[in-house]
C-alpha atoms as a PDB file:
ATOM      1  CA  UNK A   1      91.721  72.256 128.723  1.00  0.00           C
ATOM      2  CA  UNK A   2      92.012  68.808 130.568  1.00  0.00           C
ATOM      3  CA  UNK A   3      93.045  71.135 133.888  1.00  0.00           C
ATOM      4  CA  UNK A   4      90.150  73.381 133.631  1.00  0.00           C
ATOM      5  CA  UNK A   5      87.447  70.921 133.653  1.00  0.00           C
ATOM      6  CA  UNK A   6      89.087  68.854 136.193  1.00  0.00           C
ATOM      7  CA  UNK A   7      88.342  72.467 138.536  1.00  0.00           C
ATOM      8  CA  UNK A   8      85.506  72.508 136.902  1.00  0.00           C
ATOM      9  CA  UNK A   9      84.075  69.601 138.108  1.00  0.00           C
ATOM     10  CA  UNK A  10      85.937  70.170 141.952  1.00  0.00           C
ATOM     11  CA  UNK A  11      84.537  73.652 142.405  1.00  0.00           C
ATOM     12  CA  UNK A  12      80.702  72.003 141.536  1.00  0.00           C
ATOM     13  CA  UNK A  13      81.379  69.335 143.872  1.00  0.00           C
ATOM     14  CA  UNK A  14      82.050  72.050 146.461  1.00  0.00           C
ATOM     15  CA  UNK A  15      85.731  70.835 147.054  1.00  0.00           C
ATOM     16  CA  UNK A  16      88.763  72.459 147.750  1.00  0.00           C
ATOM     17  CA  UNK A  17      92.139  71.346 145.807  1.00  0.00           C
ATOM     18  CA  UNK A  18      93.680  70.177 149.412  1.00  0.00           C
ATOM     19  CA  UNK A  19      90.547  68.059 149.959  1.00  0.00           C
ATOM     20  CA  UNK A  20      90.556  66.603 147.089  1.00  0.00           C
ATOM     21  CA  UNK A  21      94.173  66.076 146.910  1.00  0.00           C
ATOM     22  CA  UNK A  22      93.137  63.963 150.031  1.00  0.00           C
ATOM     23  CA  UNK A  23      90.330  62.264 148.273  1.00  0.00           C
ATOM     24  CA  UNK A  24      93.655  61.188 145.736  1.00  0.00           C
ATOM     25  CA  UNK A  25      96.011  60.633 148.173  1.00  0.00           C
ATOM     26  CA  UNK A  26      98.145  63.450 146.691  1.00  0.00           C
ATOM     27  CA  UNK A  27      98.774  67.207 148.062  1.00  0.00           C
ATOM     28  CA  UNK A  28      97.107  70.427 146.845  1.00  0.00           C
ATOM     29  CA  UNK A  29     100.507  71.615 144.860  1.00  0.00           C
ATOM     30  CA  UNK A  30      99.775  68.544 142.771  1.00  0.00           C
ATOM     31  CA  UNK A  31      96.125  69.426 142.154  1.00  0.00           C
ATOM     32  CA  UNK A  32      97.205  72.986 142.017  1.00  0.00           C
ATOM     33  CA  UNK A  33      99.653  71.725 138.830  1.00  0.00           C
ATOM     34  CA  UNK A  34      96.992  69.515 137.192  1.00  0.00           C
ATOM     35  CA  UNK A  35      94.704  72.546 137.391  1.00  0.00           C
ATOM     36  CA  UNK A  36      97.189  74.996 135.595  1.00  0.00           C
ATOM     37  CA  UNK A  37      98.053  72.515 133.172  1.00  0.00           C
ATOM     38  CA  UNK A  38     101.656  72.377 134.687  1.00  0.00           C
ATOM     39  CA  UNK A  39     101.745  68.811 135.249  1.00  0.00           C
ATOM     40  CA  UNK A  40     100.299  65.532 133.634  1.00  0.00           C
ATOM     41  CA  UNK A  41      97.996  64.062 135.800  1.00  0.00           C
ATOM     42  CA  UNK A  42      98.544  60.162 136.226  1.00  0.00           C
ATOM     43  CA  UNK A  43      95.998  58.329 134.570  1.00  0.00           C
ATOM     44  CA  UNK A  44      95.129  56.246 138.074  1.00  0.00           C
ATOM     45  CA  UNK A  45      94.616  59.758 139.040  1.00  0.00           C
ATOM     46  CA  UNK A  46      92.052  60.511 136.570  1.00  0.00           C
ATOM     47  CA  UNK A  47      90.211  57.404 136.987  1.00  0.00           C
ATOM     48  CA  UNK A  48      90.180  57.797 140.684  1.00  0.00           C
ATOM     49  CA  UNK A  49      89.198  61.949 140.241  1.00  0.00           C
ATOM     50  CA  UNK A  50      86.133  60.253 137.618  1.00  0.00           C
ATOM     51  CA  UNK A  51      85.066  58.368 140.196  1.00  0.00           C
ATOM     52  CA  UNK A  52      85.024  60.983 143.101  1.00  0.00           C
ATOM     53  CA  UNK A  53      83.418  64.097 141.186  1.00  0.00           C
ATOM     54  CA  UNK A  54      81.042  61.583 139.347  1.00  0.00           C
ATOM     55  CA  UNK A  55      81.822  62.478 136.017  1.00  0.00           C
ATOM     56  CA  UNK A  56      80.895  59.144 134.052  1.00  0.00           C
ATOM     57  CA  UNK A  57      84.658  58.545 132.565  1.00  0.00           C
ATOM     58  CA  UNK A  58      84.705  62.360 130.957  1.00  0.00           C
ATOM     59  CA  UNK A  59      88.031  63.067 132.181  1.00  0.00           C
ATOM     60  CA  UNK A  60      89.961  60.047 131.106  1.00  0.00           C
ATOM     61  CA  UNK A  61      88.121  60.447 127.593  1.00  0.00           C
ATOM     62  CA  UNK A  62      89.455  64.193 127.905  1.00  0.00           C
ATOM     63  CA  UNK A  63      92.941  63.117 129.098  1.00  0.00           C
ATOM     64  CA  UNK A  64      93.538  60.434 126.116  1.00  0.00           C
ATOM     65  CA  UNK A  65      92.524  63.031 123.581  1.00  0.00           C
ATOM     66  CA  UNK A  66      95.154  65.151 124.896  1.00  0.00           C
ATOM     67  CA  UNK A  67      98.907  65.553 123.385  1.00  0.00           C
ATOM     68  CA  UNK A  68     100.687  65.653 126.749  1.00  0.00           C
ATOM     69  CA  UNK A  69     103.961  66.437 124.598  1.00  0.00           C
ATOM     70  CA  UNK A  70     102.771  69.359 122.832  1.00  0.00           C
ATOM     71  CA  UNK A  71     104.010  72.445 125.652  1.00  0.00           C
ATOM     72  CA  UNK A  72     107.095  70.268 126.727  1.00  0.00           C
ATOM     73  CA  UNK A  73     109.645  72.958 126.301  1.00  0.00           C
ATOM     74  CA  UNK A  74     113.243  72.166 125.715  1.00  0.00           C
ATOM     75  CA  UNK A  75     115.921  74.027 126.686  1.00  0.00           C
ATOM     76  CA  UNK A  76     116.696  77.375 125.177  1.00  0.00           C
ATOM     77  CA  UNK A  77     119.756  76.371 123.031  1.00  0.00           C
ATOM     78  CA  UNK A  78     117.850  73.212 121.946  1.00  0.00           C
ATOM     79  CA  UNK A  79     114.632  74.444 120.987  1.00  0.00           C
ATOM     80  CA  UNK A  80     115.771  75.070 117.159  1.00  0.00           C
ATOM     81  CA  UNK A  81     117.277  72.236 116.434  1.00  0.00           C
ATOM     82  CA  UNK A  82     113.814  70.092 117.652  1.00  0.00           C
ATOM     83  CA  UNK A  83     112.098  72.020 115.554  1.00  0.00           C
ATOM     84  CA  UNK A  84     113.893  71.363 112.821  1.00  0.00           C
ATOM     85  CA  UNK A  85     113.836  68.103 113.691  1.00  0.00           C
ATOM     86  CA  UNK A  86     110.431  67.352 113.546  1.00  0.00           C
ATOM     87  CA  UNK A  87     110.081  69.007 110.060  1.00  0.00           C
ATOM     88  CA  UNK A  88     113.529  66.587 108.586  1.00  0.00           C
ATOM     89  CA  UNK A  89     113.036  64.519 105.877  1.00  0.00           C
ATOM     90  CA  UNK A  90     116.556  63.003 107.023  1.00  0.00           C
ATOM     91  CA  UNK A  91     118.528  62.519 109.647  1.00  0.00           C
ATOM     92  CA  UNK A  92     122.233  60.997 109.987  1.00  0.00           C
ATOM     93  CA  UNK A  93     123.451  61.363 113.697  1.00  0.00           C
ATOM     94  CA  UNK A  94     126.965  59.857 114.682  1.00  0.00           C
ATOM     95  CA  UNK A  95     126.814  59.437 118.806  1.00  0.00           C
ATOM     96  CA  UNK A  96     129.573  58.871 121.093  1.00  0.00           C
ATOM     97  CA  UNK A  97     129.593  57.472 124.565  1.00  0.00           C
ATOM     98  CA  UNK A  98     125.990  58.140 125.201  1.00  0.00           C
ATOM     99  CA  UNK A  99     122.516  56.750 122.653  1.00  0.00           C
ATOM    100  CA  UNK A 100     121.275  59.504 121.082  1.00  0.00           C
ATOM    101  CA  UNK A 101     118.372  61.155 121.791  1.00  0.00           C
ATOM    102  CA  UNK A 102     116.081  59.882 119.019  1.00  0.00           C
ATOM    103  CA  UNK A 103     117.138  56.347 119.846  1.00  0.00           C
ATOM    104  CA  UNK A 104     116.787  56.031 124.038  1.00  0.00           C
ATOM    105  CA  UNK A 105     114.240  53.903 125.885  1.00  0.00           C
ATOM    106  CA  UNK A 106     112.197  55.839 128.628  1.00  0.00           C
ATOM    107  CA  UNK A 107     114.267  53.978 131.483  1.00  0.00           C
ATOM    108  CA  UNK A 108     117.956  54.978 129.689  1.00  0.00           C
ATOM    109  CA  UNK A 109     116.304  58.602 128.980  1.00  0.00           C
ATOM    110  CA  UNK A 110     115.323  59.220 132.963  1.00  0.00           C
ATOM    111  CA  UNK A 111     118.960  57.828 133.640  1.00  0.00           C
ATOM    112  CA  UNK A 112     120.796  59.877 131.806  1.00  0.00           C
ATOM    113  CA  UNK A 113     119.200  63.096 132.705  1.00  0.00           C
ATOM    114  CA  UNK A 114     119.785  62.230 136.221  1.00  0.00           C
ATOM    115  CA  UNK A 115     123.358  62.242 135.661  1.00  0.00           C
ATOM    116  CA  UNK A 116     123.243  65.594 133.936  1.00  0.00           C
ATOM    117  CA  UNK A 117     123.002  69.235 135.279  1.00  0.00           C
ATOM    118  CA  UNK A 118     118.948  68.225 136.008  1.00  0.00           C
ATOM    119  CA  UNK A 119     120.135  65.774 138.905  1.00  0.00           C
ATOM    120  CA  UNK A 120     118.117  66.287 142.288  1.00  0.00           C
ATOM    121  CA  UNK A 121     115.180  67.786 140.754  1.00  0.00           C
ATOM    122  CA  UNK A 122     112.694  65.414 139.351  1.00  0.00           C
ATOM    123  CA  UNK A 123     110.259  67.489 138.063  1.00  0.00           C
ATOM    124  CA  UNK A 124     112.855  68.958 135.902  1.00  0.00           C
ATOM    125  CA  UNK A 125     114.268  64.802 134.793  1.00  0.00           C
ATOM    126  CA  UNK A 126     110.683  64.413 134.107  1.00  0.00           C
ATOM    127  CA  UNK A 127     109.757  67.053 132.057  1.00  0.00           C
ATOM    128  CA  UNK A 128     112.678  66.576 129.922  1.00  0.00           C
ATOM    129  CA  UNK A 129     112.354  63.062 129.674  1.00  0.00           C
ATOM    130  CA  UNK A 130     109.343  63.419 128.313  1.00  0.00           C
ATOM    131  CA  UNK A 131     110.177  65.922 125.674  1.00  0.00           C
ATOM    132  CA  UNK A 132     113.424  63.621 124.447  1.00  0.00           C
ATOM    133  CA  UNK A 133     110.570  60.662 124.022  1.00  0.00           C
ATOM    134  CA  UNK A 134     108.034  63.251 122.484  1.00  0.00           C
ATOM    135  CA  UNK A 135     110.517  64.046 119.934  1.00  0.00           C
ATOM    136  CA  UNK A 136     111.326  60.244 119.013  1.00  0.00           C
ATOM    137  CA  UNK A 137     107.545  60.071 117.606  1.00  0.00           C
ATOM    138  CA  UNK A 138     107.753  60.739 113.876  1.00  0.00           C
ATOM    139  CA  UNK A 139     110.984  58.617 113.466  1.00  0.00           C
ATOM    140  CA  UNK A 140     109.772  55.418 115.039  1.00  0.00           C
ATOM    141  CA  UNK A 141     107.184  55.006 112.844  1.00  0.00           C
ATOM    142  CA  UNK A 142     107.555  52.696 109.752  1.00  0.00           C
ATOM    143  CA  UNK A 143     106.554  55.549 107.440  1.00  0.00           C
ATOM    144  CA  UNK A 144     108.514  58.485 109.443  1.00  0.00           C
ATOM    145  CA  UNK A 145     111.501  59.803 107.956  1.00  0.00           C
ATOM    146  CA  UNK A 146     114.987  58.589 106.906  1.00  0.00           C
ATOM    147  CA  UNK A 147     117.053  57.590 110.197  1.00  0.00           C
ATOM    148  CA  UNK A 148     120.739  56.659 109.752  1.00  0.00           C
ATOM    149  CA  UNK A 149     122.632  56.354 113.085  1.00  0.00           C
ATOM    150  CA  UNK A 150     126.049  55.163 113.739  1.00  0.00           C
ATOM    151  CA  UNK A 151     126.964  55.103 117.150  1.00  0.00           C
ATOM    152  CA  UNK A 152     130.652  54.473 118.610  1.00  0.00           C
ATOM    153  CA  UNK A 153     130.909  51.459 120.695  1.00  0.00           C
ATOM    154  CA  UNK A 154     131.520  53.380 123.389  1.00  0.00           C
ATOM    155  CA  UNK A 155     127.848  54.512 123.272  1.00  0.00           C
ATOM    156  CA  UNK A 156     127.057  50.845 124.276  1.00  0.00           C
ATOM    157  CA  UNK A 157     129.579  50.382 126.328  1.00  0.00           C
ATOM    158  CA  UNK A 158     128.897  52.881 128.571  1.00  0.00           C
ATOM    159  CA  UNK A 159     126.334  52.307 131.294  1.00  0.00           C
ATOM    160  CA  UNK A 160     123.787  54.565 132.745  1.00  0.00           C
ATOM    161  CA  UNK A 161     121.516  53.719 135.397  1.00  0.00           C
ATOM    162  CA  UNK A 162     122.767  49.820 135.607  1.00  0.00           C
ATOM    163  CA  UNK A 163     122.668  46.887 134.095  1.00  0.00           C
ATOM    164  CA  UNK A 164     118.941  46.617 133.787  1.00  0.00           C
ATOM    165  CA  UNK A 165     118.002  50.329 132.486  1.00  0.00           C
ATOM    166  CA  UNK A 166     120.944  49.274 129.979  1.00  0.00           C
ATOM    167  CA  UNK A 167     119.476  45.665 128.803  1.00  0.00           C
ATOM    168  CA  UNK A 168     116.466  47.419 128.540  1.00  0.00           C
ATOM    169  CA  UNK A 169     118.438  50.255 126.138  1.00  0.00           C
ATOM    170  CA  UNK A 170     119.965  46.994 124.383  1.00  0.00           C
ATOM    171  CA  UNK A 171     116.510  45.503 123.767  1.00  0.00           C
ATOM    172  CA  UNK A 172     115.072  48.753 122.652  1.00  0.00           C
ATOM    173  CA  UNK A 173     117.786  49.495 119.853  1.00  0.00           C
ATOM    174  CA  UNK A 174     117.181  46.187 118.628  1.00  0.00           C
ATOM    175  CA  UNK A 175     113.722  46.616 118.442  1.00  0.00           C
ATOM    176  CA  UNK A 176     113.976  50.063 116.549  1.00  0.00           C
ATOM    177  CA  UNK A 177     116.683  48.386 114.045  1.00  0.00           C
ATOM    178  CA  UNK A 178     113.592  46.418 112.749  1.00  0.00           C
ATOM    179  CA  UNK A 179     111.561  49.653 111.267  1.00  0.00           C
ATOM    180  CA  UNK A 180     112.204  50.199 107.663  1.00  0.00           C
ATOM    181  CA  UNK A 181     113.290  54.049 108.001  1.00  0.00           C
ATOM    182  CA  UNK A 182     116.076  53.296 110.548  1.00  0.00           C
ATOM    183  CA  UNK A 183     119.480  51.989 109.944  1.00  0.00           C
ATOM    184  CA  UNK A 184     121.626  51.106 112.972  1.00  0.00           C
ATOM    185  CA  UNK A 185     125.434  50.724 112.797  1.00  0.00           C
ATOM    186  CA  UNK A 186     128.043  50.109 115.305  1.00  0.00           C
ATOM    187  CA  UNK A 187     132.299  52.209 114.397  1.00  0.00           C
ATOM    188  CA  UNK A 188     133.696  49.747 116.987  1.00  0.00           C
ATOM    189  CA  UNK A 189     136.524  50.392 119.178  1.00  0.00           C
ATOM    190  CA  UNK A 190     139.115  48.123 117.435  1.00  0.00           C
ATOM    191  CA  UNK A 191     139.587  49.353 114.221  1.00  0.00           C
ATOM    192  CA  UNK A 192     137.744  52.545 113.618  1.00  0.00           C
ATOM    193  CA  UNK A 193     140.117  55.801 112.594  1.00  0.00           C
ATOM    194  CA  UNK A 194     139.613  58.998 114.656  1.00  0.00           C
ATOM    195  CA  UNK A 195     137.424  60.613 111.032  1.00  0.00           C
ATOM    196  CA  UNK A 196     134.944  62.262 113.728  1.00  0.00           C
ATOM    197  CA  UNK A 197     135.921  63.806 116.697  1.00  0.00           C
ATOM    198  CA  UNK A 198     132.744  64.486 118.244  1.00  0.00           C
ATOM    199  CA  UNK A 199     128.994  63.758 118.414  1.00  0.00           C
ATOM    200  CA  UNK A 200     127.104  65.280 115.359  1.00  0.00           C
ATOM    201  CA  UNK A 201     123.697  65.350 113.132  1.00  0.00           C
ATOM    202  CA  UNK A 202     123.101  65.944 109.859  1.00  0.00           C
ATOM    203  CA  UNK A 203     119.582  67.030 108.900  1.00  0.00           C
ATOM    204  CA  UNK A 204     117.932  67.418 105.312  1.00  0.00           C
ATOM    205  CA  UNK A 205     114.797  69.847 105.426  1.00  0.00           C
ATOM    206  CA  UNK A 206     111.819  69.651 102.827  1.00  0.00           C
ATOM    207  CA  UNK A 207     113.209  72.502 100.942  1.00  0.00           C
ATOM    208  CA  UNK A 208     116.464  70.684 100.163  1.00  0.00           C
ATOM    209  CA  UNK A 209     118.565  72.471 102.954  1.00  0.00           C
ATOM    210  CA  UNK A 210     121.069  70.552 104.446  1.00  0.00           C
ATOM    211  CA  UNK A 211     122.070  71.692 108.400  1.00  0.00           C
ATOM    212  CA  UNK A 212     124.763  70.300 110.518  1.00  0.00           C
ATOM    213  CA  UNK A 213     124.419  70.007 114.455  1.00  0.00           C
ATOM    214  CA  UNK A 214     126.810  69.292 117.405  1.00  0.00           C
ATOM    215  CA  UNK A 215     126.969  70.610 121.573  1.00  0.00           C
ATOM    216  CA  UNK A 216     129.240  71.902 123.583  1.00  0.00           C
ATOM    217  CA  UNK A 217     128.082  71.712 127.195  1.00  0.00           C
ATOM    218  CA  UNK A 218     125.145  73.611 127.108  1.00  0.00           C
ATOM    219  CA  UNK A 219     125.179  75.153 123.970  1.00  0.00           C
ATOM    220  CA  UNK A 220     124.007  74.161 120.402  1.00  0.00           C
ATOM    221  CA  UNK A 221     126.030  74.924 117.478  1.00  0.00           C
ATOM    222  CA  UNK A 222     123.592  74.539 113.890  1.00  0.00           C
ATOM    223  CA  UNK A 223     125.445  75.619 110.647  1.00  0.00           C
ATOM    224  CA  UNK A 224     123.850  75.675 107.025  1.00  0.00           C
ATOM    225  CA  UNK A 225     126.861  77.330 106.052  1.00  0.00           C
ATOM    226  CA  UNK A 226     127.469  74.942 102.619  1.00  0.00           C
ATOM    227  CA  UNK A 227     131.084  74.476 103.037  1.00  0.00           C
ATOM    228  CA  UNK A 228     130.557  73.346 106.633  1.00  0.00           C
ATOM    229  CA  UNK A 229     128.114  71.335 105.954  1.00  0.00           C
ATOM    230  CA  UNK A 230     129.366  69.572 102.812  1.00  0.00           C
ATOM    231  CA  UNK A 231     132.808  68.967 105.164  1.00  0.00           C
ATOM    232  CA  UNK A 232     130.820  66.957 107.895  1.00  0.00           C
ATOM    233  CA  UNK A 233     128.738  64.837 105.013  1.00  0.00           C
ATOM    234  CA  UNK A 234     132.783  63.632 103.401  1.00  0.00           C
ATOM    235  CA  UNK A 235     133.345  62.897 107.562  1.00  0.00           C
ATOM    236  CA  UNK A 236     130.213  61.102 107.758  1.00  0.00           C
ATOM    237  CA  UNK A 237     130.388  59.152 104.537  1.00  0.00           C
ATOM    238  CA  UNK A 238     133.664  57.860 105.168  1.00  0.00           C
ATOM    239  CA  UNK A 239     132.986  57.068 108.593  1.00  0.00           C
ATOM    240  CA  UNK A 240     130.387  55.126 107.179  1.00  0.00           C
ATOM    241  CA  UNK A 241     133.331  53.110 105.620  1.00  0.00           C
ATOM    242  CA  UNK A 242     135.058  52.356 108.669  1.00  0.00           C
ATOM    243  CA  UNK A 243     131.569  50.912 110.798  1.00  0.00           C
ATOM    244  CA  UNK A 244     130.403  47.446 111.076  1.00  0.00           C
ATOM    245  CA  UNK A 245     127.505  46.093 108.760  1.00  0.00           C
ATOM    246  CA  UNK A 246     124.262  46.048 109.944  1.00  0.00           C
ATOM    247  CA  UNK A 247     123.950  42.761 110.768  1.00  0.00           C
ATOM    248  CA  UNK A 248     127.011  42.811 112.422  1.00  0.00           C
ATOM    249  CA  UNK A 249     126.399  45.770 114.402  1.00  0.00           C
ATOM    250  CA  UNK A 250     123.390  44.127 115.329  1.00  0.00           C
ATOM    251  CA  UNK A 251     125.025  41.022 116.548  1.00  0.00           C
ATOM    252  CA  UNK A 252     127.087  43.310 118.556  1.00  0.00           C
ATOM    253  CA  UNK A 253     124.210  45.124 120.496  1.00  0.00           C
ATOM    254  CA  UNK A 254     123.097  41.583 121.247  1.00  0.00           C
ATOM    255  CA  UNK A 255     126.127  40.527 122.376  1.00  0.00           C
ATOM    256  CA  UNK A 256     125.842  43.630 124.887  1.00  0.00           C
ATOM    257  CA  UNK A 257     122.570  42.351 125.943  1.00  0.00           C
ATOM    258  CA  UNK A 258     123.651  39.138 126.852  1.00  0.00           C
ATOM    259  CA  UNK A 259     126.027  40.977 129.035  1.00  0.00           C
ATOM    260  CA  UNK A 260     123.849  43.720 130.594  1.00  0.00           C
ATOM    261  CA  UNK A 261     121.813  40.276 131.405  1.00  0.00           C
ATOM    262  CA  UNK A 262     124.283  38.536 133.170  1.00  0.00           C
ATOM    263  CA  UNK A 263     125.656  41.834 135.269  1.00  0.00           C
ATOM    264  CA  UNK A 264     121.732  42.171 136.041  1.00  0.00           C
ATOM    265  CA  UNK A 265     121.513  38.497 137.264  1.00  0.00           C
ATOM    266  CA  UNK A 266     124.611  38.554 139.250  1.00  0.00           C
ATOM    267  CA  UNK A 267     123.485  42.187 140.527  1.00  0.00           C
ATOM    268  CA  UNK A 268     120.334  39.960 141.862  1.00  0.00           C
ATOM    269  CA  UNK A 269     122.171  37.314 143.161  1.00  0.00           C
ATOM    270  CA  UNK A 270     124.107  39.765 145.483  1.00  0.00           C
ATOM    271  CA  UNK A 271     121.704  41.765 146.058  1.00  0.00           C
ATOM    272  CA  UNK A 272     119.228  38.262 147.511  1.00  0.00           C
ATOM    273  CA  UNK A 273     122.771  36.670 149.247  1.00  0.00           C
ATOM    274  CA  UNK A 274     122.903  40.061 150.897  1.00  0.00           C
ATOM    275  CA  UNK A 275     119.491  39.975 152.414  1.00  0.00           C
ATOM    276  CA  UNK A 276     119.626  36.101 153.427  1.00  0.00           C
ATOM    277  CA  UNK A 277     122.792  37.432 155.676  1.00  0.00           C
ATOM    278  CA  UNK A 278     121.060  40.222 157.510  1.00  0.00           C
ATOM    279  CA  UNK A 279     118.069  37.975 157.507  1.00  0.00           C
ATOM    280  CA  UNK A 280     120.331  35.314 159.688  1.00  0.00           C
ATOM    281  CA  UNK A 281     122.220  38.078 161.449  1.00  0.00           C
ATOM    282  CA  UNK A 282     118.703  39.249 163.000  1.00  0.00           C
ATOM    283  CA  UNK A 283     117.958  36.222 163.919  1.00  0.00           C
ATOM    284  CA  UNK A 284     121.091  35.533 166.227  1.00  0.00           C
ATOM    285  CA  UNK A 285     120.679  38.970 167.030  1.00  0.00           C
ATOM    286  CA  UNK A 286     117.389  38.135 168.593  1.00  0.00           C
ATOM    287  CA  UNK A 287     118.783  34.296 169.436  1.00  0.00           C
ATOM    288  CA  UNK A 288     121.522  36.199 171.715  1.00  0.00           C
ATOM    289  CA  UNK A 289     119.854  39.165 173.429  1.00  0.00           C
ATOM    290  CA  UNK A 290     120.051  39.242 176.894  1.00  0.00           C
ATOM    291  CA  UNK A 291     117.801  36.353 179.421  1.00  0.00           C
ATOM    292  CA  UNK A 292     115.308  37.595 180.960  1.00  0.00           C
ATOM    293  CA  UNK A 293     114.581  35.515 184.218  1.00  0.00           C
ATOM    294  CA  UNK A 294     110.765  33.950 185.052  1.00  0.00           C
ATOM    295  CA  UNK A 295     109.321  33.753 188.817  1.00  0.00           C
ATOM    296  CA  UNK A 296     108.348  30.070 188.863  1.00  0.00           C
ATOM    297  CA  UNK A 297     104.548  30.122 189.888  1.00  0.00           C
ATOM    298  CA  UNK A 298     104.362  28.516 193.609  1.00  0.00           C
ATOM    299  CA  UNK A 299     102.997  25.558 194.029  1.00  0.00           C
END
């Protein structure tokens, strides 16, 4: 809808989508994918395409009324256990080496996907970015569903995209611990028992159902088979035995923070002692370069 009155609005203005691209300092494949509704236009964009095709602000009152999520696909082996998902009453993940899904900051999201099969094609790390965060909606609200997540140390631990996409991920879970629905805790490395072997969820549907979820790779493996399910819920509850109390868990993502905050401070240091050496480097560079003689004016 949003696409089709932006051409709309191009073709009465007489413009083709490369000259307009121009007019927005983008190319015509861009316009082309705002057109088709391929792409989310960014809203500097719209303000600046309001502005050229003298709309009076219709299209960024069009583009805030629109659910950009709403046509993210996800990937084939994926797309039934999101919609599931989004229909959950509750939800009880257990997460190693990597924050789940439901749980990651924007910056952690974009990082992790570009260490995945998506890597080198941002379009792709985009789009799928934006579906993770679409699907985080309903939980991070104070009145969304039952969240229980326990997630092995190593999920904490283990850094993607630096020390400052990973404060930011520190910052974020601590944030999200705060909501009423969710419950964050922490099976840390030094006494938990191996009770779980893998990454899993555990979802409760409106009818009662009870599903149990886990990956491989690229595949997703759901089961409502009852004794399958009813084995992971023993695993999980006595996993839940062996994790760290809330507040302790808590005190334990902050003590991450603290170090994600002084890896990104030293990161900076280096990074501005690096720059002050090339800085003096070009300058004997330039102090040292070769004489060139001047003709004395005659007298």
């Amino acid at each position: 809808m949003f696409g089709e009155e932006l051409r709309f609005y191009r073709e009465m203005l007489g413009c083709t989508q490369e000259e307009l691209g121009k007019l927005l300092h983008c190319n015509r494949t861009n316009i082309t994918r705002y057109e088709s509704g391929k792409r989310r236009m960014p809203i500097d964009s719209v303000e600046d395409a309001d502005r050229v095709l003298s709309t009076g602000g219709l299209l960024k009152r069009l583009w805030e009324r629109v659910d950009w999520d709403a046509e993210i696909e996800h990937p084939d082996w994926f797309r039934d256990h999101a919609d599931m998902e989004a229909e959950a009453v509750a939800v009880r993940v257990f997460q190693y080496s990597v924050i789940h899904g439901l749980l990651q900051c924007p910056e952690y999201a974009r990082a992790v996907f570009e260490a995945s099969d998506a890597a080198g094609n941002p379009g792709l790390i985009e789009e799928r970015t934006l579906a993770r965060l679409g699907r985080q909606k309903r939980f991070l609200d104070p009145g969304g569903p039952l969240f229980l997540a326990i997630l092995d140390e190593s999920a904490i631990r283990t850094v993607f995209g630096g020390p400052r996409v990973m404060r930011r991920q520190m910052e974020h879970l601590l944030a999200v611990a705060k909501l009423p629905n969710v419950l964050i805790q922490i099976a840390p490395f030094v006494h938990r028992r191996t009770i779980i072997d893998k990454s899993m969820v555990l979802l409760e549907m409106p009818d009662g159902r009870h599903w149990v979820y886990s990956e491989s790779l690229d595949r997703g493996h759901p089961s409502d088979v009852p004794a399958i399910v009813s084995g992971h819920q023993r695993s999980y509850d006595r996993l839940r035995g062996e994790v760290l109390p809330m507040g302790d868990s808590l005190a334990l993502i902050a003590d991450a923070l603290e170090g994600f905050r002084d890896d990104e401070e030293r990161a900076r240091q280096a990074l501005l002692a690096q720059e002050q050496l090339q800085r003096r480097q070009r300058r004997r560079l330039h102090r040292g370069g070769p004489r060139i003689a001047r003709r004395r004016p005659r007298p």
